[in-house]
C-alpha atoms as a PDB file:
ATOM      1  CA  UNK A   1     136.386  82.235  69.230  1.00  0.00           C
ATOM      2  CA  UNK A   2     134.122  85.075  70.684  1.00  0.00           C
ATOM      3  CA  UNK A   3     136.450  87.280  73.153  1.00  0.00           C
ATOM      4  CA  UNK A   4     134.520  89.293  75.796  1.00  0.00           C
ATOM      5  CA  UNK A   5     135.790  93.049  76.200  1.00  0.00           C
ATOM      6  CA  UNK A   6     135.433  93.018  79.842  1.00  0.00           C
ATOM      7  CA  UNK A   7     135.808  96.633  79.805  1.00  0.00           C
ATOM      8  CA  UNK A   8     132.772  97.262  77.704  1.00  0.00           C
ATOM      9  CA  UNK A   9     130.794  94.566  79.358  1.00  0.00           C
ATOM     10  CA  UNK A  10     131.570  96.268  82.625  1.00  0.00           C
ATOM     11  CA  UNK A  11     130.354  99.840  81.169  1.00  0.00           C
ATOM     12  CA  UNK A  12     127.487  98.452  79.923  1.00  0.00           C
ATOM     13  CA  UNK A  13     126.159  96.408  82.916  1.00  0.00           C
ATOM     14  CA  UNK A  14     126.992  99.591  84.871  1.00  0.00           C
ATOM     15  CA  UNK A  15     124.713 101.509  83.002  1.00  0.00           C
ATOM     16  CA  UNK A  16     121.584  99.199  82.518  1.00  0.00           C
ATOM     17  CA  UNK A  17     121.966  99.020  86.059  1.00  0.00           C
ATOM     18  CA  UNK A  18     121.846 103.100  86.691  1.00  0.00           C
ATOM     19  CA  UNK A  19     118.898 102.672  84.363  1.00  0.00           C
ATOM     20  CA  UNK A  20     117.274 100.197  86.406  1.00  0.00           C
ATOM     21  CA  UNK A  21     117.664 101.406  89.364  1.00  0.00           C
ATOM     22  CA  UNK A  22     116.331 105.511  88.479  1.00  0.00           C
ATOM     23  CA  UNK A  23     113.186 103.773  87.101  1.00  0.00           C
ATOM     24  CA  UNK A  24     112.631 102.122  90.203  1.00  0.00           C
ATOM     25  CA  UNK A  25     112.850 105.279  92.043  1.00  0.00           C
ATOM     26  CA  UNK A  26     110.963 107.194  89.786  1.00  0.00           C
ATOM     27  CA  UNK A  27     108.131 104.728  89.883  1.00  0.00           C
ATOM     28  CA  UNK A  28     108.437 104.504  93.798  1.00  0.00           C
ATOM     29  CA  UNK A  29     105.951 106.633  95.902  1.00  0.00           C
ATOM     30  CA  UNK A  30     107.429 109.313  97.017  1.00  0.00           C
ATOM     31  CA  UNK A  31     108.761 108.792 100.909  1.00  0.00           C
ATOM     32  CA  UNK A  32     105.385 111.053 102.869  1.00  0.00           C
ATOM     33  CA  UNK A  33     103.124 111.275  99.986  1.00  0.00           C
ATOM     34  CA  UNK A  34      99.774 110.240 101.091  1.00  0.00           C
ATOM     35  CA  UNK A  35      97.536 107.138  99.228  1.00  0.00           C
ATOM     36  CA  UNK A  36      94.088 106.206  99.738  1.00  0.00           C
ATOM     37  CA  UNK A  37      93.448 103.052 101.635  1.00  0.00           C
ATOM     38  CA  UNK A  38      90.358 100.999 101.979  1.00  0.00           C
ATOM     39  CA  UNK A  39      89.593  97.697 103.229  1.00  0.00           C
ATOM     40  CA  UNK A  40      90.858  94.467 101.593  1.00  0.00           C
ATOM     41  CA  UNK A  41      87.913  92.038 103.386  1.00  0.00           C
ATOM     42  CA  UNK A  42      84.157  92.815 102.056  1.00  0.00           C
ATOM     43  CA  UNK A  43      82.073  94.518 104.668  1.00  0.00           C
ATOM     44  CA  UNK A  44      78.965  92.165 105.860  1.00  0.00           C
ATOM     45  CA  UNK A  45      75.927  93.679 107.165  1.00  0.00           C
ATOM     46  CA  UNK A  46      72.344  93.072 107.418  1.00  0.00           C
ATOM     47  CA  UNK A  47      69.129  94.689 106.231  1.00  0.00           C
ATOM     48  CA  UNK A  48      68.531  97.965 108.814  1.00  0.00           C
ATOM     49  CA  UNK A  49      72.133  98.163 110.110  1.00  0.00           C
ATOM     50  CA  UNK A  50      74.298 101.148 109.861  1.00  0.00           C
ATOM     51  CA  UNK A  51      77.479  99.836 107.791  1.00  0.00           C
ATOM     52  CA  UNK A  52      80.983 102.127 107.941  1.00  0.00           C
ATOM     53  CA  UNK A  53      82.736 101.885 104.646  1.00  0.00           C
ATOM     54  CA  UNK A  54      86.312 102.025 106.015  1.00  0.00           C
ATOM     55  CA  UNK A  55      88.609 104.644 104.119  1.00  0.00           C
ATOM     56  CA  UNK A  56      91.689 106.974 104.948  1.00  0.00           C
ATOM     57  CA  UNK A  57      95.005 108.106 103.762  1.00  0.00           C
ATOM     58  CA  UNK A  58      98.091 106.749 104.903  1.00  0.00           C
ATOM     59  CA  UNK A  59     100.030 109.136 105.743  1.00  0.00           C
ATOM     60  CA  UNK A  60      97.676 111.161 107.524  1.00  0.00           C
ATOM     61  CA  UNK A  61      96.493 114.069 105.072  1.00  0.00           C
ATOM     62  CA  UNK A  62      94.143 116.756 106.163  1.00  0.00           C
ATOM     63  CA  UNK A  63      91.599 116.616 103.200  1.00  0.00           C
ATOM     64  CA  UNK A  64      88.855 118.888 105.144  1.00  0.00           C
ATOM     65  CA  UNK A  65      89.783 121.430 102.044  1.00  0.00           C
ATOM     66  CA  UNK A  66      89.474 119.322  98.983  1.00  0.00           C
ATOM     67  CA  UNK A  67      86.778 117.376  97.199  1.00  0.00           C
ATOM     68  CA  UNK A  68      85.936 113.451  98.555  1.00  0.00           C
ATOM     69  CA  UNK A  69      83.698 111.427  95.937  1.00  0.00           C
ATOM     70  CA  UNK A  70      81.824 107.839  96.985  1.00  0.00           C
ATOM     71  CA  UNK A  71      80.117 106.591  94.034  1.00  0.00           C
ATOM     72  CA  UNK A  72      79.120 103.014  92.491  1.00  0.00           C
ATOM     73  CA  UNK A  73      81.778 102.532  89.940  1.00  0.00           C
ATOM     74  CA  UNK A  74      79.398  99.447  88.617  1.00  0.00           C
ATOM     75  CA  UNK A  75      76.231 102.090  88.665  1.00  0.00           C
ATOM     76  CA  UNK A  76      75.454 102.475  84.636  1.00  0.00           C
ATOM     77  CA  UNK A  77      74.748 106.289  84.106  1.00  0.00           C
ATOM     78  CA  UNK A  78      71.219 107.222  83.116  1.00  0.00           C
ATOM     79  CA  UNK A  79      70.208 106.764  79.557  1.00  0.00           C
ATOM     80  CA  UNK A  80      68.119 109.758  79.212  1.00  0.00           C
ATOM     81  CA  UNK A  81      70.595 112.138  80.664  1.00  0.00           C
ATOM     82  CA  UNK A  82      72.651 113.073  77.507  1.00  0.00           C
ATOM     83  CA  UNK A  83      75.858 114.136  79.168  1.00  0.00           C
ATOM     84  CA  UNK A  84      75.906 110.386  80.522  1.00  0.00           C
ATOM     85  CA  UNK A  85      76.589 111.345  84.283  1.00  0.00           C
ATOM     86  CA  UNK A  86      76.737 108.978  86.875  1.00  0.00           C
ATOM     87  CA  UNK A  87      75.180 110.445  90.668  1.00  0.00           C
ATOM     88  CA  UNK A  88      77.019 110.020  93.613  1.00  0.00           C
ATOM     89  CA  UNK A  89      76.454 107.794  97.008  1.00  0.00           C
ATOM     90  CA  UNK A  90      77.834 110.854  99.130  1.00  0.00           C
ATOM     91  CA  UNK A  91      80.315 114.379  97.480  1.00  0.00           C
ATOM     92  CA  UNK A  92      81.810 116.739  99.954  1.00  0.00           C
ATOM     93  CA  UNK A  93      83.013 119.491  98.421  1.00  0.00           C
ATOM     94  CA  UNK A  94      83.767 122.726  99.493  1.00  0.00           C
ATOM     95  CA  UNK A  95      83.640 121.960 103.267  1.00  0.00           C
ATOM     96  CA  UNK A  96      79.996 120.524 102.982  1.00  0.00           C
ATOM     97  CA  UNK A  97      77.917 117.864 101.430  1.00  0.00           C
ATOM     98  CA  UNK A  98      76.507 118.455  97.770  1.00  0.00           C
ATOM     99  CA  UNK A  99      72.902 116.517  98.040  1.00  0.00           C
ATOM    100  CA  UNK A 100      72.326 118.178  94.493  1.00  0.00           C
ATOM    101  CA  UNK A 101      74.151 114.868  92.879  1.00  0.00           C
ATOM    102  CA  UNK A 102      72.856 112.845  95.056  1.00  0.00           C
ATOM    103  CA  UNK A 103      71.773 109.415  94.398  1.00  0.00           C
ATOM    104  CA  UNK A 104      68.118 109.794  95.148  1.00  0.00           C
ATOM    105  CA  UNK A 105      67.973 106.144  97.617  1.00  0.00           C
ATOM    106  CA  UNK A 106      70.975 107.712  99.729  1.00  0.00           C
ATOM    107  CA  UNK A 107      69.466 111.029 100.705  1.00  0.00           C
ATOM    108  CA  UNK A 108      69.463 111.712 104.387  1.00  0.00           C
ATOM    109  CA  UNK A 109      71.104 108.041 105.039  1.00  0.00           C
ATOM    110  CA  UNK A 110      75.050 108.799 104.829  1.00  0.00           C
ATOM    111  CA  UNK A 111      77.443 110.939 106.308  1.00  0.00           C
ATOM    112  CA  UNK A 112      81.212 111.227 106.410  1.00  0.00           C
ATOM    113  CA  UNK A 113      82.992 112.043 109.956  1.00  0.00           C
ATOM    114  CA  UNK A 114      83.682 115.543 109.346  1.00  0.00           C
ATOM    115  CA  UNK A 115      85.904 115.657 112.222  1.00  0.00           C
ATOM    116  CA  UNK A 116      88.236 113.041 111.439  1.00  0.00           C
ATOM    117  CA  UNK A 117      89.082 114.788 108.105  1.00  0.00           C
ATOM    118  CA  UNK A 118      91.752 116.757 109.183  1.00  0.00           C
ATOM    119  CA  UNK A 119      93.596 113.099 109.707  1.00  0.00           C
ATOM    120  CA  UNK A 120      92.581 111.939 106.730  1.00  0.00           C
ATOM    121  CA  UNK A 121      89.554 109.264 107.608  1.00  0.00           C
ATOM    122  CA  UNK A 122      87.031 109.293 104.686  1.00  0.00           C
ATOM    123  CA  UNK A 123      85.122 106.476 105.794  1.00  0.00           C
ATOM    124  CA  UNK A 124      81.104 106.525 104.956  1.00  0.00           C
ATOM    125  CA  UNK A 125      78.620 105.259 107.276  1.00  0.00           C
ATOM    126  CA  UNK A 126      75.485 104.259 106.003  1.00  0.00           C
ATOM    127  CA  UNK A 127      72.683 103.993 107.884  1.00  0.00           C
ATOM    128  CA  UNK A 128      69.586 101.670 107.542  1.00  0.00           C
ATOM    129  CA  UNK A 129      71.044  99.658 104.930  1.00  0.00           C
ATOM    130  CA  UNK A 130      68.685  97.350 102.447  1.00  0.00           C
ATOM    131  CA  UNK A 131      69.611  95.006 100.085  1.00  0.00           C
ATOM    132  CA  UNK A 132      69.697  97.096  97.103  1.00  0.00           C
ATOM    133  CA  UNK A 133      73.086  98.698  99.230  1.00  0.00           C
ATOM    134  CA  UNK A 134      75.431  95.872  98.068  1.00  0.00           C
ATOM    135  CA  UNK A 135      78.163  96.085  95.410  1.00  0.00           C
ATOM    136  CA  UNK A 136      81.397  97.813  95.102  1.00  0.00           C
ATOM    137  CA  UNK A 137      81.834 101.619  96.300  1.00  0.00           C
ATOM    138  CA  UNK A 138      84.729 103.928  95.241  1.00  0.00           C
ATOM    139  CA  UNK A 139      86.384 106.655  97.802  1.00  0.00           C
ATOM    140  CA  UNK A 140      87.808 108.703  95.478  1.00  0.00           C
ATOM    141  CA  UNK A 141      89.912 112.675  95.874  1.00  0.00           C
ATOM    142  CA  UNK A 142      90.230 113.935  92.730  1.00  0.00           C
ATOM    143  CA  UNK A 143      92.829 116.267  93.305  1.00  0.00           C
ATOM    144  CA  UNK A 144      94.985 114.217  95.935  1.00  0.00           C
ATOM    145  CA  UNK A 145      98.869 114.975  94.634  1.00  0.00           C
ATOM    146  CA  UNK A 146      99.343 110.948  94.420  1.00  0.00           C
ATOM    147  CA  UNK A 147      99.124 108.414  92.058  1.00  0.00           C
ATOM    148  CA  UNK A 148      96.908 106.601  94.390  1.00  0.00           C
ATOM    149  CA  UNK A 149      94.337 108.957  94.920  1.00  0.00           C
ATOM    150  CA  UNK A 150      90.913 105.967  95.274  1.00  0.00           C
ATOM    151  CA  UNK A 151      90.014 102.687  96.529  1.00  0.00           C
ATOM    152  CA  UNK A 152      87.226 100.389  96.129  1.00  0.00           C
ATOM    153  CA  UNK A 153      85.335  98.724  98.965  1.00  0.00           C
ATOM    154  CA  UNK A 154      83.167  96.279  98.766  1.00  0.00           C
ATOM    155  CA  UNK A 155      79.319  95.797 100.517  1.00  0.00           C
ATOM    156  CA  UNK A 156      78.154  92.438 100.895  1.00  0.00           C
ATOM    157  CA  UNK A 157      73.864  92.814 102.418  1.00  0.00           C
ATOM    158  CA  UNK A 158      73.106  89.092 103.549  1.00  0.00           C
ATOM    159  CA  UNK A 159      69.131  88.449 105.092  1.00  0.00           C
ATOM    160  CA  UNK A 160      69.686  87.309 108.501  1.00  0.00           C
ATOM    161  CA  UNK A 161      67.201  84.752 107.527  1.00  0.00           C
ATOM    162  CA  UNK A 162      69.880  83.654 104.963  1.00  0.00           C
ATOM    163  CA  UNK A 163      72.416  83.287 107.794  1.00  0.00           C
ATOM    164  CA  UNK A 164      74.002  80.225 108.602  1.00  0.00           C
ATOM    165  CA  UNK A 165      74.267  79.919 112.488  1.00  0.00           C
ATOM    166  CA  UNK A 166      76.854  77.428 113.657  1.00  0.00           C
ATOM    167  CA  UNK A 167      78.955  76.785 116.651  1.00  0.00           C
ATOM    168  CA  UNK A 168      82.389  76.745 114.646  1.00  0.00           C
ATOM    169  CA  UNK A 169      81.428  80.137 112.183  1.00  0.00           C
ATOM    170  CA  UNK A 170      81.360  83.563 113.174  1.00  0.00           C
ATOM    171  CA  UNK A 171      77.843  84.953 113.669  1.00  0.00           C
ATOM    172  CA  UNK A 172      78.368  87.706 112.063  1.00  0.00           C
ATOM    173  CA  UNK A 173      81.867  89.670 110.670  1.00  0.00           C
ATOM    174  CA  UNK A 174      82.539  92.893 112.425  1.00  0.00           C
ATOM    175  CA  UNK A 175      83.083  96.265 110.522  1.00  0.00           C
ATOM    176  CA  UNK A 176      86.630  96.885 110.381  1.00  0.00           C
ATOM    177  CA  UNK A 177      87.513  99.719 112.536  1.00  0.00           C
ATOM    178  CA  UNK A 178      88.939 102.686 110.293  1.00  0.00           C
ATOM    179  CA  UNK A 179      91.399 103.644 113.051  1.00  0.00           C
ATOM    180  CA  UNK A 180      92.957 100.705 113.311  1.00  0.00           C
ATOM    181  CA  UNK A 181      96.412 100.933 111.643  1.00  0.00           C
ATOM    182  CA  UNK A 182      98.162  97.632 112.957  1.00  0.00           C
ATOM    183  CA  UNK A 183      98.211  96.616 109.073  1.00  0.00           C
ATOM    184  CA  UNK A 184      98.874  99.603 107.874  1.00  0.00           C
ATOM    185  CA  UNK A 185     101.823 100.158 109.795  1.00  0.00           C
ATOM    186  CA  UNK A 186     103.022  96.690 109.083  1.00  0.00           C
ATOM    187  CA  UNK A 187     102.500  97.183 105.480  1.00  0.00           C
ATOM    188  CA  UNK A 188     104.192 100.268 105.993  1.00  0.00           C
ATOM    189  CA  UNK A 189     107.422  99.185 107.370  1.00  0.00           C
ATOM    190  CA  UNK A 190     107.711  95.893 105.215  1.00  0.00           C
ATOM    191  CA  UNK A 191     107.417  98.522 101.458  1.00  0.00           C
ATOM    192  CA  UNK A 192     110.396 100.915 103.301  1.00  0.00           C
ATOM    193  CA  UNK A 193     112.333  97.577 104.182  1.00  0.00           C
ATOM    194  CA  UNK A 194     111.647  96.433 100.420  1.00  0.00           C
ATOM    195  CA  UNK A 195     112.635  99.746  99.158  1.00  0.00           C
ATOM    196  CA  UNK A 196     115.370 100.156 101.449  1.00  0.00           C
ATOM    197  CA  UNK A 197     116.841  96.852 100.360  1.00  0.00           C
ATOM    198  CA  UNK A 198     116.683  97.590  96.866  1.00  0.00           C
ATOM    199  CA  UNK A 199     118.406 100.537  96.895  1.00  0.00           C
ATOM    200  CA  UNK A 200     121.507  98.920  98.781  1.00  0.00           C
ATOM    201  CA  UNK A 201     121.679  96.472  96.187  1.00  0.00           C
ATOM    202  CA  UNK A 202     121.237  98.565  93.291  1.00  0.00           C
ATOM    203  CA  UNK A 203     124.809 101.007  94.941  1.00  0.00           C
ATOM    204  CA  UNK A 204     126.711  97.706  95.546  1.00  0.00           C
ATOM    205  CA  UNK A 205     125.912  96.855  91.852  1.00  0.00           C
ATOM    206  CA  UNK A 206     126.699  99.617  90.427  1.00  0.00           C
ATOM    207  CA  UNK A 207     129.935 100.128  92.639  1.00  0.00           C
ATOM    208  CA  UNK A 208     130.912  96.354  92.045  1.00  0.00           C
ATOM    209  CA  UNK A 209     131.130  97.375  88.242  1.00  0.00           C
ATOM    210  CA  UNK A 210     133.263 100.524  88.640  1.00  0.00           C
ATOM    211  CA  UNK A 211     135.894  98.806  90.443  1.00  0.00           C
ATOM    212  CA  UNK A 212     135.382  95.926  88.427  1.00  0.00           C
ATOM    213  CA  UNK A 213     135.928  98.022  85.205  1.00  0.00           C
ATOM    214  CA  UNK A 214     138.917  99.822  86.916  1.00  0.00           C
ATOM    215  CA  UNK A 215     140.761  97.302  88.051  1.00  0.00           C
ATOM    216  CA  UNK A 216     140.214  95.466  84.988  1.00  0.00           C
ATOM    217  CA  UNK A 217     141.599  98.767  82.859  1.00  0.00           C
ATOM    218  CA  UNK A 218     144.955  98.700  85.171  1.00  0.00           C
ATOM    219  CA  UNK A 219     145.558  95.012  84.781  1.00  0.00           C
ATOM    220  CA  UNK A 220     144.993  95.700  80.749  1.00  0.00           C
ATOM    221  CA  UNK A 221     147.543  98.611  81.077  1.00  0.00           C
ATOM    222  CA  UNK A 222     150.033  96.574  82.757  1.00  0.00           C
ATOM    223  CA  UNK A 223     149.986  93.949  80.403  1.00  0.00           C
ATOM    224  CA  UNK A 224     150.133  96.196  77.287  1.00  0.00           C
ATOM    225  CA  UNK A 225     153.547  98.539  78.592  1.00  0.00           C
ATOM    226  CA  UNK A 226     155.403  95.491  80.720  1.00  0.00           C
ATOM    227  CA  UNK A 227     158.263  96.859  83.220  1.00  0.00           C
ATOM    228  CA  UNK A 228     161.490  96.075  81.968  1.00  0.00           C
ATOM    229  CA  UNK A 229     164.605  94.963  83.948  1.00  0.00           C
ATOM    230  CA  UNK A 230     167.205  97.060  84.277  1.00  0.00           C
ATOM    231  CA  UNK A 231     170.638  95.211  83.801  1.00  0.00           C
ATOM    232  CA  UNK A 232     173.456  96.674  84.723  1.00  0.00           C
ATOM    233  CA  UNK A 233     176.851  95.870  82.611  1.00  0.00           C
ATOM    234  CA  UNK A 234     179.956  95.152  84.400  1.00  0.00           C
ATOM    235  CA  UNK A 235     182.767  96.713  83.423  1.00  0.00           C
ATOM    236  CA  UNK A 236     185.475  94.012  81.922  1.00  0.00           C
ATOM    237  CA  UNK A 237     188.319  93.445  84.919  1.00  0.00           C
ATOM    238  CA  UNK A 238     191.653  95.071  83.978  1.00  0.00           C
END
């Protein structure tokens, strides 16, 4: 019959459960370190409105100093140009917009708002929108110190001829505003909550099995040097 050392099993399920547990945290963002947010809903707009692609870091992160890339990530690069580059929808870099890289149907028609930077809003607005606008768009920082450092949002152009217009569906979905947090807070609070939860569990674990092991090792000892009685002789009566 198989016998369990419940010593060793007690080592060992306190140690897969260190392991566990410093993987988590090393694969946890770090508590403060900024990620790029966009939105999670397409953005709906019409031929000839000005559309804001809704971006920022969370936490805020002054990024006024660094580089901020939107660019078509489905765009194919150009087959002539040998180094295969790909232009860009808007770059900021070095406190000012490169045009130089420009895609050529996007000069003069975006912007970013400069002076929300220092918070960390990236959002694009693009103005006079047409048709050949829609498709995915990338916010990207290239040298953001996270492992999160782009999202993607998406453009949907519909005709307003195309539009269905009905008492019990929304005329017409608003841009999300990129200073609302109300999700992002509640996001927020529900990953520490997760994280803080984990990590209780994980210290209980790994405390259960220490005194598990230890008490185990005393009750072993016990058993393995057992007390003995002391009997005291009596001396024979005269």
């Amino acid at each position: 019959m198989f016998k369990v050392d419940f010593e060793q099993f007690s080592n060992m399920f306190t140690f897969w459960t260190f392991i566990l547990c410093l993987t988590f945290i090393v694969w946890t963002p770090v508590e403060g370190q900024s990620e790029v947010i966009g939105s999670t809903q397409p953005i709906i707009a019409s031929p000839g409105d000005d559309v804001i692609l809704p971006c920022h870091l969370d936490p805020e992160f002054n990024v006024k100093g660094l580089t901020v890339e939107w660019s078509k990530p489905d765009l194919k690069p150009d087959p002539s140009d040998r180094l295969s580059r790909v232009a860009y929808v808007h770059l900021y870099r070095d406190r000012r917009e490169v045009p130089d890289m420009k895609i050529p149907a996007y000069l003069n028609r975006t912007e970013l708002f400069t002076d929300e930077l220092e918070r960390g809003n990236i959002s694009l607005k693009i103005m006079n929108v047409t048709l050949a606008d829609e498709g995915r768009y990338r916010c990207f920082i290239p040298k953001l110190e996270s492992r999160v450092q782009f999202a993607i949002v998406e453009l949907v152009v519909e005709s307003k001829s195309d539009e269905t217009w009905t008492t019990e569906t929304p005329l017409h979905l608003q841009t999300p505003d990129p200073t609302d947090e109300t999700d992002v807070e509640g996001g927020r609070h529900s990953r520490r909550a997760l994280i803080s939860g984990l990590a209780i569990g994980c210290i209980l674990l790994i405390f259960g099995g220490l005194v598990g092991g230890y008490l185990f090792k005393q009750r072993r000892q016990k058993t393995n040097h057992p007390k003995h009685d002391i009997v005291e002789s009596k001396s024979p009566s005269v």
